[in-house]
Protein backbone atom coordinates (compact mmCIF):
# COMPACT_ATOMS: atom_id res chain seq x y z
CA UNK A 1 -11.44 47.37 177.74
CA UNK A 2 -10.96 48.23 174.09
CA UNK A 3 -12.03 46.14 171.17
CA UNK A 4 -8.71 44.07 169.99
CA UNK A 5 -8.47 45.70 166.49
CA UNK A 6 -6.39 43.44 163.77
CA UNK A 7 -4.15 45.07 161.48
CA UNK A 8 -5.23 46.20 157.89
CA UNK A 9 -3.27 44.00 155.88
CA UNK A 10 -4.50 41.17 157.47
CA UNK A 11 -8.57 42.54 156.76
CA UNK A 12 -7.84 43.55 153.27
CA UNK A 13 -9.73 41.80 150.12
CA UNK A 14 -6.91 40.87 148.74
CA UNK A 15 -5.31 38.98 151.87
CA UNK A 16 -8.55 37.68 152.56
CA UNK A 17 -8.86 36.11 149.01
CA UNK A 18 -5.42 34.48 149.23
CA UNK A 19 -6.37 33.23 153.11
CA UNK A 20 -9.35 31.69 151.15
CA UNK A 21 -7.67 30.54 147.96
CA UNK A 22 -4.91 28.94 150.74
CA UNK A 23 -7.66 26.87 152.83
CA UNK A 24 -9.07 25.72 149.57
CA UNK A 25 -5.66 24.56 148.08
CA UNK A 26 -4.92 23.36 151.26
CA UNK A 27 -8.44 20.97 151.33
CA UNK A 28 -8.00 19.87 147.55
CA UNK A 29 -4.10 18.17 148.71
CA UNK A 30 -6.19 16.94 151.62
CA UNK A 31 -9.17 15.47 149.34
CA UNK A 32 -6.07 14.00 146.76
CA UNK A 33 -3.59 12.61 149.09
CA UNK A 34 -6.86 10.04 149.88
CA UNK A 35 -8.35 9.72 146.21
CA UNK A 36 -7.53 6.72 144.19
CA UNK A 37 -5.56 6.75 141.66
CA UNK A 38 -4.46 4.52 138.65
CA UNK A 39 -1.83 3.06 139.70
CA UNK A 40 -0.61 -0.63 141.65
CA UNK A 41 1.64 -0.97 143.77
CA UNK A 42 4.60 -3.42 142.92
CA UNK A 43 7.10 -4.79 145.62
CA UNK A 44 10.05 -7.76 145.15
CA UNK A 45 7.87 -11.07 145.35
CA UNK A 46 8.72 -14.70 145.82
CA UNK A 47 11.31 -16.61 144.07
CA UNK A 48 11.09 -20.52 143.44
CA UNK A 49 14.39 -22.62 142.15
CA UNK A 50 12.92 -24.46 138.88
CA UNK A 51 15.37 -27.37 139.79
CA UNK A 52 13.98 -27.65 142.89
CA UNK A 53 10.45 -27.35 144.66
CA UNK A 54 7.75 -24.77 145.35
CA UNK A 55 5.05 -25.07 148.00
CA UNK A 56 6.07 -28.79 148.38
CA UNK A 57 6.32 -29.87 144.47
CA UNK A 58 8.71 -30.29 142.39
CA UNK A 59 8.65 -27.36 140.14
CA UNK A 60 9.98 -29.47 136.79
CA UNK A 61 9.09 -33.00 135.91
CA UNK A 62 10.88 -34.34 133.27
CA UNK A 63 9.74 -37.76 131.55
CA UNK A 64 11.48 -39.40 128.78
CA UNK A 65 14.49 -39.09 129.14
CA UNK A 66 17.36 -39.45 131.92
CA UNK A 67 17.37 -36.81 134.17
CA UNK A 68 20.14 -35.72 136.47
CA UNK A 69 20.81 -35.01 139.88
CA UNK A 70 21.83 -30.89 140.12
CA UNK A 71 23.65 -28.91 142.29
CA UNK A 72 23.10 -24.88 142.97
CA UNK A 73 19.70 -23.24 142.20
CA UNK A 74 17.67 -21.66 138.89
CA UNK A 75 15.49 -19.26 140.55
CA UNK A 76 12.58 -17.56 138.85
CA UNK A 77 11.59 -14.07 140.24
CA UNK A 78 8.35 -12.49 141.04
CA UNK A 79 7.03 -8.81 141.93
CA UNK A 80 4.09 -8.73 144.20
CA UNK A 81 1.61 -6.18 143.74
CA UNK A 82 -1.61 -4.94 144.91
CA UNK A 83 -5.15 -6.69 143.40
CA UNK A 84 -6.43 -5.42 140.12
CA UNK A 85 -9.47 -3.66 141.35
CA UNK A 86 -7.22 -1.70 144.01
CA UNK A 87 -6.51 1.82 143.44
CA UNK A 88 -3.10 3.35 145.17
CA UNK A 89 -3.49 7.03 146.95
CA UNK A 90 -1.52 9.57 146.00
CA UNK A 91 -0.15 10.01 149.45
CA UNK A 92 0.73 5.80 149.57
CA UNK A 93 2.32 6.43 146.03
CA UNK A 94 4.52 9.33 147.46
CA UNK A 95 5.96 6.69 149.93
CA UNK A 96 6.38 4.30 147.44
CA UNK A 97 8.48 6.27 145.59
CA UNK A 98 10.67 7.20 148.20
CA UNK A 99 10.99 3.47 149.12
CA UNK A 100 13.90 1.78 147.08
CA UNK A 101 11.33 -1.72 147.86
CA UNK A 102 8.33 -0.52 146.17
CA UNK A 103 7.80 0.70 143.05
CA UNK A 104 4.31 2.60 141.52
CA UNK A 105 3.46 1.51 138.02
CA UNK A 106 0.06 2.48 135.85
CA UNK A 107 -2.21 -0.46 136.52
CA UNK A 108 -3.15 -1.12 133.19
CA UNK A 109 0.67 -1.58 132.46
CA UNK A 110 0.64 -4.50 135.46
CA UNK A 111 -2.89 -5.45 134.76
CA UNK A 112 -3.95 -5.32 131.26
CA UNK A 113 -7.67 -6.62 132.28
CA UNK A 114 -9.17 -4.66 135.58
CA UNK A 115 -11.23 -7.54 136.15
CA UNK A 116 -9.75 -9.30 138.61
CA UNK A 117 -10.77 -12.95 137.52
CA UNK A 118 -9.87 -11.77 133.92
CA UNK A 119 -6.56 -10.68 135.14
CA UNK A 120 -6.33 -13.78 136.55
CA UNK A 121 -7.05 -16.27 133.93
CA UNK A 122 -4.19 -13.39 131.76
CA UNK A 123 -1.56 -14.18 133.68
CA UNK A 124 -2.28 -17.93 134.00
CA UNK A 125 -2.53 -18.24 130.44
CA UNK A 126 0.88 -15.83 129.56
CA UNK A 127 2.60 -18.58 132.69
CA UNK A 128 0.96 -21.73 130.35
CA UNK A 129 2.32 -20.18 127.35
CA UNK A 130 5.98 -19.14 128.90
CA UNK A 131 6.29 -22.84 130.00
CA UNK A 132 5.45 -24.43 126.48
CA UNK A 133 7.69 -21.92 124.76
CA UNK A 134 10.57 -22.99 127.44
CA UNK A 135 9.75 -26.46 126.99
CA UNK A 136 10.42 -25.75 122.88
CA UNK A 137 13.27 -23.66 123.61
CA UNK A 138 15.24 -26.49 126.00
CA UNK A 139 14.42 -29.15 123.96
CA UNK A 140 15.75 -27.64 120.42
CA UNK A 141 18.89 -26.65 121.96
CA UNK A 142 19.36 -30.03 123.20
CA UNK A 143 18.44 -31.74 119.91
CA UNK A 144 15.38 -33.90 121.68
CA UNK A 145 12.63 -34.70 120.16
CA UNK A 146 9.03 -33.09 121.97
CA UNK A 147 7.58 -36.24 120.85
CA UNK A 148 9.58 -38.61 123.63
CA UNK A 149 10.80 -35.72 126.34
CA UNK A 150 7.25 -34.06 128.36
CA UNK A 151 7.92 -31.43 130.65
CA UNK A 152 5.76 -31.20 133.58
CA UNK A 153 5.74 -27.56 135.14
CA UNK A 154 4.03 -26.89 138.26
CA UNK A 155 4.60 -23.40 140.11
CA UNK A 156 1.18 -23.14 142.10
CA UNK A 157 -0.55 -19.89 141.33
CA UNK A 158 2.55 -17.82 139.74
CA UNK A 159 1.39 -16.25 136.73
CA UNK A 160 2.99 -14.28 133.67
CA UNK A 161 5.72 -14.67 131.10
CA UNK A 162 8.82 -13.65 132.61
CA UNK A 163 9.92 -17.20 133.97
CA UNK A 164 10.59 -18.68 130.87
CA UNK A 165 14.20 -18.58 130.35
CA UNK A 166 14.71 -19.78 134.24
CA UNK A 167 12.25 -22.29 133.10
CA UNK A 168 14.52 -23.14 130.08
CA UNK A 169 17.84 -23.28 132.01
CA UNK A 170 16.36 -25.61 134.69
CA UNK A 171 15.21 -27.61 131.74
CA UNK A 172 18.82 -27.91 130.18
CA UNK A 173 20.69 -28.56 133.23
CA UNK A 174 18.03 -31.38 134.72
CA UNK A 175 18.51 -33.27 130.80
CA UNK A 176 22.20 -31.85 130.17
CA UNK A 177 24.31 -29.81 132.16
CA UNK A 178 27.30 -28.18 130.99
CA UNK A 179 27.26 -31.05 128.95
CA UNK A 180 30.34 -32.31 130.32
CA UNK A 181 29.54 -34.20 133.51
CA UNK A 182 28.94 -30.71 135.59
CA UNK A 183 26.06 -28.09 136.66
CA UNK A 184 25.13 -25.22 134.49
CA UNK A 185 25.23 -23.48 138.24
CA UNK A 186 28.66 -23.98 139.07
CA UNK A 187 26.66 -24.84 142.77
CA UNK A 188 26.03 -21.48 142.91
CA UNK A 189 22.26 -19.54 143.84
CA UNK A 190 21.52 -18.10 140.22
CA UNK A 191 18.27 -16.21 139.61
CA UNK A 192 16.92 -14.40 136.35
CA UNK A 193 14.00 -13.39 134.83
CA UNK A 194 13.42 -12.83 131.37
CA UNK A 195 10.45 -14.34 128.32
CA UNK A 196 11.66 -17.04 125.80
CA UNK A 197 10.03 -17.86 122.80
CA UNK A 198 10.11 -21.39 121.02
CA UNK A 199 13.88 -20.43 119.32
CA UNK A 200 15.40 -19.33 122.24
CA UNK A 201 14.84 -15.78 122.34
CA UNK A 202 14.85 -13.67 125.68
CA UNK A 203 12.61 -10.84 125.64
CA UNK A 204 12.50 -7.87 128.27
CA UNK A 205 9.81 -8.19 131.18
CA UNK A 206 9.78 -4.99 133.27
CA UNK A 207 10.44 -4.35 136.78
CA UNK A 208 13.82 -5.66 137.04
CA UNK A 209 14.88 -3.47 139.63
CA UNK A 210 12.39 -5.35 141.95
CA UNK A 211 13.64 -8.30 141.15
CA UNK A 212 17.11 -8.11 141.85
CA UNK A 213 16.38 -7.17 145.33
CA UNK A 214 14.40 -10.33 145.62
CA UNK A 215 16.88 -12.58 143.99
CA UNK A 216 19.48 -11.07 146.55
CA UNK A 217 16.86 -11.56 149.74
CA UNK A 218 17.30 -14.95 148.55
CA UNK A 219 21.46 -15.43 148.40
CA UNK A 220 22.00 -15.24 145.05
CA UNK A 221 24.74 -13.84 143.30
CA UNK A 222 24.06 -13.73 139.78
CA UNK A 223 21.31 -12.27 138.08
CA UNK A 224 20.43 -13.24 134.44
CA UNK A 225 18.59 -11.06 132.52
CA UNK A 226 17.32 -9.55 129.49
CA UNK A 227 20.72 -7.18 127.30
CA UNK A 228 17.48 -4.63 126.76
CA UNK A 229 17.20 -4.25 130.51
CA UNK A 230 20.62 -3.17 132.16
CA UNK A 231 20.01 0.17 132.25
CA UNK A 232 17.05 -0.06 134.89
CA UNK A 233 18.87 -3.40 136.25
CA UNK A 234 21.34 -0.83 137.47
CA UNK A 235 18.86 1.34 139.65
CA UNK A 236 19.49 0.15 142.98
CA UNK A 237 20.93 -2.67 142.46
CA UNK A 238 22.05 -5.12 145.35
CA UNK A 239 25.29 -5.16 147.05
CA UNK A 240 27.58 -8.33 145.59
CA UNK A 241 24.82 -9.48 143.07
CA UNK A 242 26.32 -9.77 139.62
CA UNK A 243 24.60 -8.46 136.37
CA UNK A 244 24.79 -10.81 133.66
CA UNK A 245 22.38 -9.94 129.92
CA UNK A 246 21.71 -12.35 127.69
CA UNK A 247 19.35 -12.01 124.70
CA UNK A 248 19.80 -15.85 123.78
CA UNK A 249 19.43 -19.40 125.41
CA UNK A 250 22.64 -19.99 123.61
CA UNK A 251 24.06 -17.25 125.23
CA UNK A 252 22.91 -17.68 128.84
CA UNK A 253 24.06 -21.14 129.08
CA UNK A 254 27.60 -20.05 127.73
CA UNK A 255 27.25 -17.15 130.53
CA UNK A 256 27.33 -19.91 133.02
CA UNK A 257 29.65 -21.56 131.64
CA UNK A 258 32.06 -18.99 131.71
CA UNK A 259 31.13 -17.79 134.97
CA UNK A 260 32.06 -21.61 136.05
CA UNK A 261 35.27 -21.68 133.89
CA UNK A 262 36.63 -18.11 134.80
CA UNK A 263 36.19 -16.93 131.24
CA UNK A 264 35.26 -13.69 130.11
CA UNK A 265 31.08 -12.83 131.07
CA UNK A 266 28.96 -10.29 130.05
CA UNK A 267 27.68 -7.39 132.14
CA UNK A 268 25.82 -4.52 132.26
């Protein structure tokens, strides 16, 4: 029997080179798709109604002053994400981005300190500060006095900033309302997200698209957030949930208050 004798293309240098240059290509994609990278993976997180309860507590406690019985629900929204000290693959980040639920963002843009614990006591701190400047914010726009009205906040181990002008709202409709005898909510499931400073300022947050989905898990309907935000508000966004920017207190409680009355509201 003769010797099987391959072709001489397929013994050349040169196609022996590219077989070679091939396998290694094809090892370093292997090697990559398994290396970690720099990056966390975010996905739509809990949501808690500020005029109601989380994990069994109420989530506002108001002392001082009268405070009334609400209808409807405030919700705050959070993204999950993977621990600080976790690194994402590429290959896990290629699925991520094809998955409208998950999103891959640089850690150090979700996690300023790669210490875990650090990160931890960040985001605590950035929650302690959103609720004092939401505190500052509800109680100038109702003309109270910080001296005689204490606001209790309590939302477990939820950290970061982006509460705060849920926070706020709660705040306003628990001492106020529409002012008028009615809910800011109309009795309708409200979420937002959004910072607040001590005037009553709403600043973007990031990673609204995330949150919408959330907020609409949840049955709600409208979605307050940040006017800087609409554009990526508008990636993906939920079936039947309603788009609403604000860049004031002032201006998301008269928001609602159209939304109530019929009147004209904002969109994106």
């Amino acid at each position: 029997m003769s010797d099987l004798k391959l072709p001489k293309a397929l013994t050349a240098p040169r196609t022996r080179a590219l077989a070679l240059c091939g396998a290694l290509v094809a090892a370093l994609f292997g090697v990559a798709a398994f290396v970690p990278l720099p990056y966390t993976l975010t996905w739509p997180g809990v949501t808690a109604d500020t005029l109601g309860s989380y994990q069994g507590r109420p989530v506002l406690t108001v002392t001082g002053a009268p405070v009334r019985a609400t209808d409807g629900e405030l919700r705050m929204v959070t993204i999950s994400a993977t621990n600080p000290g976790e690194r994402t693959t590429f290959w896990r980040s290629v699925q991520a981005w094809l998955d409208q639920d998950e999103a891959i963002r640089p850690t150090d843009s979700v996690y300023p300190q790669e210490d875990p614990a650090k990160a931890e006591e960040v985001t605590a701190q950035q929650m302690a500060q959103s609720q004092d400047s939401a505190t500052a914010a509800a109680l100038s726009y109702l003309h109270l006095s910080p001296d005689q009205v204490k606001v209790k906040v309590d939302l477990g181990d939820i950290g970061g900033p982006s509460a705060g002008q849920m926070l706020a709202l709660g705040i306003v409709d628990k001492l106020a309302g529409d002012g008028k005898g009615g809910d800011l909510t109309g009795g309708l499931k409200i979420a937002g997200t959004g910072t607040i400073d001590d005037e009553g300022n709403v600043g973007a947050v990031g990673g609204v698209p995330l949150k919408t989905q959330a907020a609409a898990r949840d049955g709600v309907t409208v979605f307050l957030l940040p006017k800087d935000e609409c554009t990526d508000a508008k990636v993906n966004t939920p079936e039947g949930l309603r788009l609403v920017p604000v860049g004031t207190l002032s201006e998301a409680v008269s928001a609602l208050e159209a939304l109530k009355s019929g009147g004209s509201v904002p969109g994106c």
